[in-house]
Protein backbone atom coordinates (compact mmCIF):
# COMPACT_ATOMS: atom_id res chain seq x y z
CA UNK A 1 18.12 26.26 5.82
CA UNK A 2 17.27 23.80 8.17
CA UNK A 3 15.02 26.68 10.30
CA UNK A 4 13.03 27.57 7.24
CA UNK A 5 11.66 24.26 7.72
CA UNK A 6 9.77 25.49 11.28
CA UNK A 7 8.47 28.70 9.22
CA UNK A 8 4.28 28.13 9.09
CA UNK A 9 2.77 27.81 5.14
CA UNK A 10 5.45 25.70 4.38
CA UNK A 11 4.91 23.97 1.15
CA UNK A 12 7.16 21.45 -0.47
CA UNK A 13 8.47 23.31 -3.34
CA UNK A 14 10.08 25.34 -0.40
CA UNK A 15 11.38 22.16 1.64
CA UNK A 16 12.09 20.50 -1.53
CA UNK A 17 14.88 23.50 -2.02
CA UNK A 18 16.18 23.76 1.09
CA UNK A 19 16.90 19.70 1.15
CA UNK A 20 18.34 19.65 -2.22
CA UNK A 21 21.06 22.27 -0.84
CA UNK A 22 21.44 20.86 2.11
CA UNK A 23 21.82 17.51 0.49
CA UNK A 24 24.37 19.12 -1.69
CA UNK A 25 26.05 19.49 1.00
CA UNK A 26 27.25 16.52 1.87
CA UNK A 27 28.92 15.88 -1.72
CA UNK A 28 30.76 19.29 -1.26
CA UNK A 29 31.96 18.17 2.32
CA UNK A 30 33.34 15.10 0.54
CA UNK A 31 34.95 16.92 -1.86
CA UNK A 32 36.97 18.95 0.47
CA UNK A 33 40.05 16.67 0.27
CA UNK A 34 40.20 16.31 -3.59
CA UNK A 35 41.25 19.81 -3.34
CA UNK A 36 45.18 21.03 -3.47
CA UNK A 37 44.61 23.97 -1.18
CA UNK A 38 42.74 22.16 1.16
CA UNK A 39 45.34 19.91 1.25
CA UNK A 40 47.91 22.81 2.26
CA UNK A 41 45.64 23.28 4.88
CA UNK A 42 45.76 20.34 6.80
CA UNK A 43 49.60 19.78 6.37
CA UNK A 44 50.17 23.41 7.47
CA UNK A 45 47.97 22.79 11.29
CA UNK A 46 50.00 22.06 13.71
CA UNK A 47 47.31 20.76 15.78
CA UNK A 48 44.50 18.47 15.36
CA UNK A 49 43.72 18.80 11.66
CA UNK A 50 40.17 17.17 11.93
CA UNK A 51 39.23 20.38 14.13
CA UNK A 52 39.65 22.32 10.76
CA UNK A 53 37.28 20.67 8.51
CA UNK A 54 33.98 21.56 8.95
CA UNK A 55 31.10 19.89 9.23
CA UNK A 56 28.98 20.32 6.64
CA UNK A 57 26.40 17.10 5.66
CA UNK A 58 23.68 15.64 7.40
CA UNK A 59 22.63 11.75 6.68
CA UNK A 60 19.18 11.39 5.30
CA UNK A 61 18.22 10.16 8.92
CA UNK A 62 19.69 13.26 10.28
CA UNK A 63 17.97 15.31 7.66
CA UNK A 64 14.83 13.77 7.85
CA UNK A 65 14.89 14.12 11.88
CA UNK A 66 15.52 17.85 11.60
CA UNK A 67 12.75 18.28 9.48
CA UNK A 68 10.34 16.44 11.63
CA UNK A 69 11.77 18.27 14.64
CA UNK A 70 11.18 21.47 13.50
CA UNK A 71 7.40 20.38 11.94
CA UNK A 72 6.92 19.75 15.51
CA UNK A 73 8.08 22.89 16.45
CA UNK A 74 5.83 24.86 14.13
CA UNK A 75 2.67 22.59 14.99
CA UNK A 76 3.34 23.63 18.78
CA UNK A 77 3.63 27.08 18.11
CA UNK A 78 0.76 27.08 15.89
CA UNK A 79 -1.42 25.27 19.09
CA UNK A 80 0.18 27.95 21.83
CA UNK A 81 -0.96 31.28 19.12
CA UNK A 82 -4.20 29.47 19.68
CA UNK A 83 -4.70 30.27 22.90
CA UNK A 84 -5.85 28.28 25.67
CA UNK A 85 -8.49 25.54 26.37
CA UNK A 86 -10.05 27.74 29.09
CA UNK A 87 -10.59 30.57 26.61
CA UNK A 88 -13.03 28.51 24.48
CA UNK A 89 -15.67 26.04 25.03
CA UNK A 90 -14.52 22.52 24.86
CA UNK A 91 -16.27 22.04 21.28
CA UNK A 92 -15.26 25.07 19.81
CA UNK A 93 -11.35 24.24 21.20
CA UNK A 94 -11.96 20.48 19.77
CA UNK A 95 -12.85 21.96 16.36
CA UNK A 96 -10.09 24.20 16.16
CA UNK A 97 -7.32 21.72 17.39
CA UNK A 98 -8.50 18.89 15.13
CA UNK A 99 -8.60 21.53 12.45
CA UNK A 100 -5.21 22.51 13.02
CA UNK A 101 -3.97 19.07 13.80
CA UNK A 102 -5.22 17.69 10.70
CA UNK A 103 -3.32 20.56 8.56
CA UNK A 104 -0.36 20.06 10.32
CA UNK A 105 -0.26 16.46 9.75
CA UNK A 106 -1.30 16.52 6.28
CA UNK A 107 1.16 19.48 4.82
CA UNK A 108 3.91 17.75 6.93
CA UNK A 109 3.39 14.42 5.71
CA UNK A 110 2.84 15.77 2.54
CA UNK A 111 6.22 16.98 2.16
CA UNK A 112 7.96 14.02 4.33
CA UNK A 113 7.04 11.36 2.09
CA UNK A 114 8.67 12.71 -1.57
CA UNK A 115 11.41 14.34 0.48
CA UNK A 116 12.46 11.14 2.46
CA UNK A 117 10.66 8.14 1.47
CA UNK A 118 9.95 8.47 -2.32
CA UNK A 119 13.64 9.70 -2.52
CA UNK A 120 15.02 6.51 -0.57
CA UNK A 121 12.62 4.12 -2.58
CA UNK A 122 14.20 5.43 -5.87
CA UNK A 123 18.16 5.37 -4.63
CA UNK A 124 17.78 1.98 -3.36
CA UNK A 125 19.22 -0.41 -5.72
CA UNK A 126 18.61 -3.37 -3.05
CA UNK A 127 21.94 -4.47 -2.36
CA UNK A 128 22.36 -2.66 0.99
CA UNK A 129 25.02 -4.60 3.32
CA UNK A 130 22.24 -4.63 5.79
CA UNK A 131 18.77 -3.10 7.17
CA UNK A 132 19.46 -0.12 8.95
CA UNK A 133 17.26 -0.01 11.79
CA UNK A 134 15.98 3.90 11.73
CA UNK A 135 15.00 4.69 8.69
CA UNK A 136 13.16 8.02 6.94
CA UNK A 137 10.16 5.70 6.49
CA UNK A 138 10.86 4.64 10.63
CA UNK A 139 11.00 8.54 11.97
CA UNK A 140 8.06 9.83 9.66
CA UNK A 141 5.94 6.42 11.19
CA UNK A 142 7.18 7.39 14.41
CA UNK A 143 5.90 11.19 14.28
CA UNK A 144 2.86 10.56 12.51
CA UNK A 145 2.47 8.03 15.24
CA UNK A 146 2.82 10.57 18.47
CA UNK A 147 0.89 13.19 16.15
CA UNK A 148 -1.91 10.40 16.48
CA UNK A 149 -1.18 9.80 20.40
CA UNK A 150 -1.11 13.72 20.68
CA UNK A 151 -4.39 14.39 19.26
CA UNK A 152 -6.10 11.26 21.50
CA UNK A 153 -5.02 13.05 24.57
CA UNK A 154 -6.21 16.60 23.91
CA UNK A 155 -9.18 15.12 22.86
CA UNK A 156 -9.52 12.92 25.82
CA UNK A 157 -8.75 15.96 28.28
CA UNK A 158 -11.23 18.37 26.58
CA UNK A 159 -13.68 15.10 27.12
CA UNK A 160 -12.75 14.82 30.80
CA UNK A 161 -13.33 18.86 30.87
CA UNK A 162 -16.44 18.75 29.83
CA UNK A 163 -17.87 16.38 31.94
CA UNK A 164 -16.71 17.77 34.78
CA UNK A 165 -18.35 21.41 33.50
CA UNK A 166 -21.81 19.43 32.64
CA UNK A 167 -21.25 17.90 36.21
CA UNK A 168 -21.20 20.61 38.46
């Protein structure tokens, strides 16, 4: 599930399935020790009974990371398929990494935001015992903030590059 979100066209009725089962997830992990069998399970290990349980939910920071991890990860690939900067001119390799950039950015925080940040503005009831320092709303900040920085130094390279070609 959590691969599917690195797969290119991704659109959000896609991710929107994949987190709701993975999400799902953690309420069936919880479950585990409501049930009699599972019960029989533990008392019948002779060894470390916590070995036996799987692990089966992610947090909504964890969640929310992999997703953005693996956005990442398809953005990349999509810039390496592209093919080098030495294999275009510097405008035409501009234009076709803003391009891409742009799409990138927008699907991904597209989806991000009524995955992660619509969904924690409606379960919060504001009676939290305290802030919690990384947030969804921190990590999809944070990687729309190194898309940003990301972008600034291609474009500063290809810059550099082509004053160096008009140069010589």
């Amino acid at each position: 599930l959590v691969s599917s979100f690195s797969k290119s066209g991704l659109k959000l009725p896609a991710a929107l399935k994949s987190v709701t089962v993975l999400r799902r997830l953690n309420h069936f992990e919880s479950s585990l020790p409501d049930l009699p069998d599972w019960q029989l399970v533990l008392a019948s290990a002779q060894s470390d009974a916590s070995s036996l349980a799987p692990q089966l939910g992610m947090s909504e920071n964890q969640l929310c990371l992999a997703f953005l991890k693996a956005r990442i990860h398809s953005f990349h690939s999509a810039l390496d398929a592209m093919g080098s900067p030495s294999s275009f001119s510097s405008e035409a390799y501009l234009r076709r990494c803003i391009d891409l950039w742009r799409e990138e950015m927008a699907d991904t925080l597209g989806m991000a935001f009524p995955l992660f940040i619509d969904e924690a503005q409606s379960k919060s009831t504001g009676d939290e015992t305290g802030p919690d320092m990384v947030t969804p709303a921190y990590l999809v900040s944070s990687f729309a903030t190194s898309g940003l920085q990301r972008l600034r130094d291609t474009i500063s390279a290809q810059l550099v590059t082509a004053v160096h070609r008009v140069q010589s």
